[in-house]
N, C-alpha and C. Protein backbone atom coordinates (compact mmCIF):
# COMPACT_ATOMS: atom_id res chain seq x y z
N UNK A 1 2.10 6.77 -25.64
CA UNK A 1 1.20 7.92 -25.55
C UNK A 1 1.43 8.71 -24.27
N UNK A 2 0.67 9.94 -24.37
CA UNK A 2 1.48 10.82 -22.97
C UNK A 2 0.89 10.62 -21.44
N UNK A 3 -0.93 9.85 -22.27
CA UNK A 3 -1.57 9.47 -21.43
C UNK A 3 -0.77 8.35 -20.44
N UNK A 4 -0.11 7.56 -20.98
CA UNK A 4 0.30 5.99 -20.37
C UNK A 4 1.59 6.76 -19.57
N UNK A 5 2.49 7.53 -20.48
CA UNK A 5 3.40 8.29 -19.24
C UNK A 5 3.05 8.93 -18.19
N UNK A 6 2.03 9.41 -18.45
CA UNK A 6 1.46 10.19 -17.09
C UNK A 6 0.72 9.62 -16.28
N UNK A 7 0.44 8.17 -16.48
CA UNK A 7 -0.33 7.09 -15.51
C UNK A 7 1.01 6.09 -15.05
N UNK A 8 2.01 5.90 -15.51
CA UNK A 8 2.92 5.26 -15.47
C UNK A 8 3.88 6.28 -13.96
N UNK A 9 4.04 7.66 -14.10
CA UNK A 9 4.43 8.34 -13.42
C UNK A 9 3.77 8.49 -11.95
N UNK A 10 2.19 8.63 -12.02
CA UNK A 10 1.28 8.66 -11.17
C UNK A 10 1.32 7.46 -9.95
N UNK A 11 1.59 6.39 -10.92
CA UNK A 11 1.97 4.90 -10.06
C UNK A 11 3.13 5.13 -9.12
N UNK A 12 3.96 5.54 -10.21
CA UNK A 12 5.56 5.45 -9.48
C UNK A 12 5.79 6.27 -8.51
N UNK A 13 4.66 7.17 -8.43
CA UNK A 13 4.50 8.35 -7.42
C UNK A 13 4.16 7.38 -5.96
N UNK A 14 3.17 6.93 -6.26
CA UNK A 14 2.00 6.53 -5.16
C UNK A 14 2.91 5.02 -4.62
N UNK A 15 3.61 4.61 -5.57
CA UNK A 15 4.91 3.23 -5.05
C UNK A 15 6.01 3.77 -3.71
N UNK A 16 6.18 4.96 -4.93
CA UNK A 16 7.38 5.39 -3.36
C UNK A 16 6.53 5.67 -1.76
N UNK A 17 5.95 6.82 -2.33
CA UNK A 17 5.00 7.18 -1.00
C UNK A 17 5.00 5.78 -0.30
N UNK A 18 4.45 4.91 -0.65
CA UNK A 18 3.68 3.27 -0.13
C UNK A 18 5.01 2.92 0.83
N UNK A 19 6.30 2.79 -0.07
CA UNK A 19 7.56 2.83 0.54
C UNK A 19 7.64 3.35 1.83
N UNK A 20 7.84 4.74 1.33
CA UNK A 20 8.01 5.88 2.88
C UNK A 20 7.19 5.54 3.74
N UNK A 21 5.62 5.48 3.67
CA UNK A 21 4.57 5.09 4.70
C UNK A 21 4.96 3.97 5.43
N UNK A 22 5.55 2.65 4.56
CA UNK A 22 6.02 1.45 5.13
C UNK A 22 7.29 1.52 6.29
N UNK A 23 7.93 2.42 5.31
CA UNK A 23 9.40 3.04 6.72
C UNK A 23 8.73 3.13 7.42
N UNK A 24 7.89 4.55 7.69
CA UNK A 24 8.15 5.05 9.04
C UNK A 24 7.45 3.86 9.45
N UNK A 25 6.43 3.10 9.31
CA UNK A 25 5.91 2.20 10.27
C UNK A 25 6.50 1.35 10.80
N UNK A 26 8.00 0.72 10.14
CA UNK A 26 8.90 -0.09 10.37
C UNK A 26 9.89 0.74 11.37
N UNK A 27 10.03 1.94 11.45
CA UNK A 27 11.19 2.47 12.74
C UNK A 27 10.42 2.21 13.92
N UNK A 28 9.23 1.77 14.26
CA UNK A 28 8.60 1.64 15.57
C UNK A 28 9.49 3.05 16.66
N UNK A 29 9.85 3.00 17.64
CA UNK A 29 10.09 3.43 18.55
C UNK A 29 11.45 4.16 17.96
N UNK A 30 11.87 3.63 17.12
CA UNK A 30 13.16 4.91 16.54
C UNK A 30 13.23 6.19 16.02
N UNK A 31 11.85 6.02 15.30
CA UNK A 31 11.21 7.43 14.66
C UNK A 31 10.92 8.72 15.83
N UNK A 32 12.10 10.06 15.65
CA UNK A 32 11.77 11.18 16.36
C UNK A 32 10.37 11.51 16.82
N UNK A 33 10.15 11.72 18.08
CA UNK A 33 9.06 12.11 18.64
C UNK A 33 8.23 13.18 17.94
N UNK A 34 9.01 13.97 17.28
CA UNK A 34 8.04 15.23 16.60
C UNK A 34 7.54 15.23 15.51
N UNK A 35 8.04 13.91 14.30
CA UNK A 35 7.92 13.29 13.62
C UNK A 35 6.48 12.12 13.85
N UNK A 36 6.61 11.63 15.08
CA UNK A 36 5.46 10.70 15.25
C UNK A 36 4.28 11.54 15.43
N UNK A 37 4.28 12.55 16.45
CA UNK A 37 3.31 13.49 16.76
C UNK A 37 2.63 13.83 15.75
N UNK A 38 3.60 14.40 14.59
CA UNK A 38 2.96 14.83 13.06
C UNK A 38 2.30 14.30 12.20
N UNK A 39 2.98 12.59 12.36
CA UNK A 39 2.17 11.69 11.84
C UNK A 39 0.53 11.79 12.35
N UNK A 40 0.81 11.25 13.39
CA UNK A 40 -0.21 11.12 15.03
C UNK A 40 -1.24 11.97 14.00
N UNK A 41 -0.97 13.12 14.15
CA UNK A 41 -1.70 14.38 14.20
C UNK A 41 -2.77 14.19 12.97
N UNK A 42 -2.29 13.70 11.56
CA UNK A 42 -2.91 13.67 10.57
C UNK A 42 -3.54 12.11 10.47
N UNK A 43 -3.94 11.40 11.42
CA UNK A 43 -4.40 10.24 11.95
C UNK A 43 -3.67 9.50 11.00
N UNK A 44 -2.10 9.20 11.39
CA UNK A 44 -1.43 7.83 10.32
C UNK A 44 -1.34 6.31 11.61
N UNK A 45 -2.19 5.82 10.60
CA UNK A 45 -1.80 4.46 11.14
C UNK A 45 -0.76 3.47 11.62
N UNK A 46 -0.79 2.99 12.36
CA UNK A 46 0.98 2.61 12.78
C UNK A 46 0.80 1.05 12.83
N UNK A 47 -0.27 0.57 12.83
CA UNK A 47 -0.27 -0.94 12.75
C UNK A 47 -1.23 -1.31 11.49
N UNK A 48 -1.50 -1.65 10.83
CA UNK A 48 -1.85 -2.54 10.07
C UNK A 48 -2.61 -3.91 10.27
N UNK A 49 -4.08 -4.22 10.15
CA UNK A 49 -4.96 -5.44 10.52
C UNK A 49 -3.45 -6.87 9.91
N UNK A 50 -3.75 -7.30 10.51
CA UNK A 50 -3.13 -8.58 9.20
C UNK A 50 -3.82 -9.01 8.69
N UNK A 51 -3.92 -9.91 7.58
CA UNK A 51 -4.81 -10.58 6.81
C UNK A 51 -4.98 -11.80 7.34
N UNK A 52 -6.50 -12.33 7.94
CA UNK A 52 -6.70 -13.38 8.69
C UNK A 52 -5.74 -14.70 7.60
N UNK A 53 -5.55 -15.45 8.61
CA UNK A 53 -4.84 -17.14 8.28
C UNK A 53 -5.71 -17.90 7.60
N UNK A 54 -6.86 -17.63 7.49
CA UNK A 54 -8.04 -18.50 7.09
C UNK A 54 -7.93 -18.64 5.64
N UNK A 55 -7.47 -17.20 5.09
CA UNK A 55 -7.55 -16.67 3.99
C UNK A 55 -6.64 -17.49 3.27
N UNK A 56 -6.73 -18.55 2.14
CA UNK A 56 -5.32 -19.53 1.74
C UNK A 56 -4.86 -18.67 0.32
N UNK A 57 -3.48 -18.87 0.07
CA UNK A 57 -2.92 -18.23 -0.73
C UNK A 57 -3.05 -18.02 -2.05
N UNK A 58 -3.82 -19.18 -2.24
CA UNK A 58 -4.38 -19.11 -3.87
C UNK A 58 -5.14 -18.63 -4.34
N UNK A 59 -5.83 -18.12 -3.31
CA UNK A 59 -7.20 -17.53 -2.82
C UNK A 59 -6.27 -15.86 -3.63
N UNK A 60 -5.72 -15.29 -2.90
CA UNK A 60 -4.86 -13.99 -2.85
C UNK A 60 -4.04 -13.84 -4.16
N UNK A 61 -3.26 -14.85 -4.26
CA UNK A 61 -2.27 -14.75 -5.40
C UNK A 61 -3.51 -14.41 -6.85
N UNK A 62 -4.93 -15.14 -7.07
CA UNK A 62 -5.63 -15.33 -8.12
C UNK A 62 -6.26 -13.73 -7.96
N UNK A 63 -6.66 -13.08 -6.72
CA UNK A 63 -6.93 -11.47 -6.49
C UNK A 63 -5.77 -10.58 -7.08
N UNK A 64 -4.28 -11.00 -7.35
CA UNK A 64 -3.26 -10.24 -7.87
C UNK A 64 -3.47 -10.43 -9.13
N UNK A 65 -3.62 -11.30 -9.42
CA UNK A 65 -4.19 -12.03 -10.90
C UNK A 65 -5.03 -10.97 -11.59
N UNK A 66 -6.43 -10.98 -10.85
CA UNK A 66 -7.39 -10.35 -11.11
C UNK A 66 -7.05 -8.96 -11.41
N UNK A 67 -6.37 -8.38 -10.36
CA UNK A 67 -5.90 -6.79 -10.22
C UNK A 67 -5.34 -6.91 -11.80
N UNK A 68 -4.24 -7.43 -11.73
CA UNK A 68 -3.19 -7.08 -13.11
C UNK A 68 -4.24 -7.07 -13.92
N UNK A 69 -4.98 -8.01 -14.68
CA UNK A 69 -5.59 -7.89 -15.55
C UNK A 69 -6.31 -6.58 -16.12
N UNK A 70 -6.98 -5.91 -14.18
CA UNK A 70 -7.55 -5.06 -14.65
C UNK A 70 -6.94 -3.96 -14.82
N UNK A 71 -5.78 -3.53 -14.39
CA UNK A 71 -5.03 -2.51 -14.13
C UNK A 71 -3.48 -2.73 -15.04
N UNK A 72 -3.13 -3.61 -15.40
CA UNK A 72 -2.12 -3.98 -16.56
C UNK A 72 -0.75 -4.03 -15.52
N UNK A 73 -1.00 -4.28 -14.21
CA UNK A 73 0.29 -4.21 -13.41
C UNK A 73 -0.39 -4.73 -12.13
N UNK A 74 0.82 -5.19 -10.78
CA UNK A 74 0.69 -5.78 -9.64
C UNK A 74 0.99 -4.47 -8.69
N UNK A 75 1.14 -2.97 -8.46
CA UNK A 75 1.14 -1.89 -7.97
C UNK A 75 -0.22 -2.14 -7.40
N UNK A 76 -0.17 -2.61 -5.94
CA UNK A 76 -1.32 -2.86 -5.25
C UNK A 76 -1.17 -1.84 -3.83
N UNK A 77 -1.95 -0.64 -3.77
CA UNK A 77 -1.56 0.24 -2.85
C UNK A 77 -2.40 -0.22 -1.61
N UNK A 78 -2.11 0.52 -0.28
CA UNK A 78 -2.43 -0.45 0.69
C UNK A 78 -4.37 -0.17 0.82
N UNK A 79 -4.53 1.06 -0.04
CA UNK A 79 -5.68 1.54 0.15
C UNK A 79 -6.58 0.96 -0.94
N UNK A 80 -6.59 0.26 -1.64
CA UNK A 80 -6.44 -0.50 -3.16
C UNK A 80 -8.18 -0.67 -2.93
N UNK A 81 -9.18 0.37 -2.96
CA UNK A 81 -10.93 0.28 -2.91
C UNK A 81 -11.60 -0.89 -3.55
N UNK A 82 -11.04 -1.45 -4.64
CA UNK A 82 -11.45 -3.02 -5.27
C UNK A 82 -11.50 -4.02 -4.14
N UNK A 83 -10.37 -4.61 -3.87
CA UNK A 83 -9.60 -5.35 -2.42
C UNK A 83 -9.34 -4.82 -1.73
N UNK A 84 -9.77 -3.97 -0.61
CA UNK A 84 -8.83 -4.04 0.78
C UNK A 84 -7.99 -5.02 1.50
N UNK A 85 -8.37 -6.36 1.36
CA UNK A 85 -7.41 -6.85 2.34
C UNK A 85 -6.72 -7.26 1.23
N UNK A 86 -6.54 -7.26 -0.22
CA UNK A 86 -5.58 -7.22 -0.98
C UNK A 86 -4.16 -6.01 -1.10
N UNK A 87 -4.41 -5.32 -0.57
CA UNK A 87 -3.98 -4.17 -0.44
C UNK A 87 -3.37 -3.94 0.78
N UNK A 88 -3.34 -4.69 1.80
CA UNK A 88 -2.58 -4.60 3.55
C UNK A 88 -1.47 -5.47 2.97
């Protein structure tokens, strides 16, 4: 249906972006100064909380679980309003 292509597309949109966002956070100190500024500017985050240690994995893996079910896929964006710390 054209609906499922156009939700299927929407994902694959918001995957790459997730990508790119992940680069630049990974060039740390390599990324051009006018480039960071721009980031800077539109308040982009450059570190990321980690997900406390406390948290055990089965715990997380059964929240991916959950997601798929509800969403028919593991495309877990970092902003993901269900889970947040599923989503870092």
């Amino acid at each position: 249906p054209a609906r499922s292509l156009q939700n299927s597309r929407y994902y694959e949109a918001k995957k790459q972006l997730a990508m790119w966002v992940n680069n630049q956070r990974n060039k740390g100190t390599t990324i051009r100064e006018e480039r960071k500024k721009r980031l800077d500017s539109i308040g982009f985050t450059w570190k990321l909380r980690a997900t406390p240690i406390s948290v055990d994995w089965e715990v997380r893996f059964q929240e991916l679980v959950d997601c798929k079910q509800v969403h028919g896929n593991c495309d877990v964006s970092q902003g993901y309003k269900a889970n947040k710390a599923l989503g870092i």
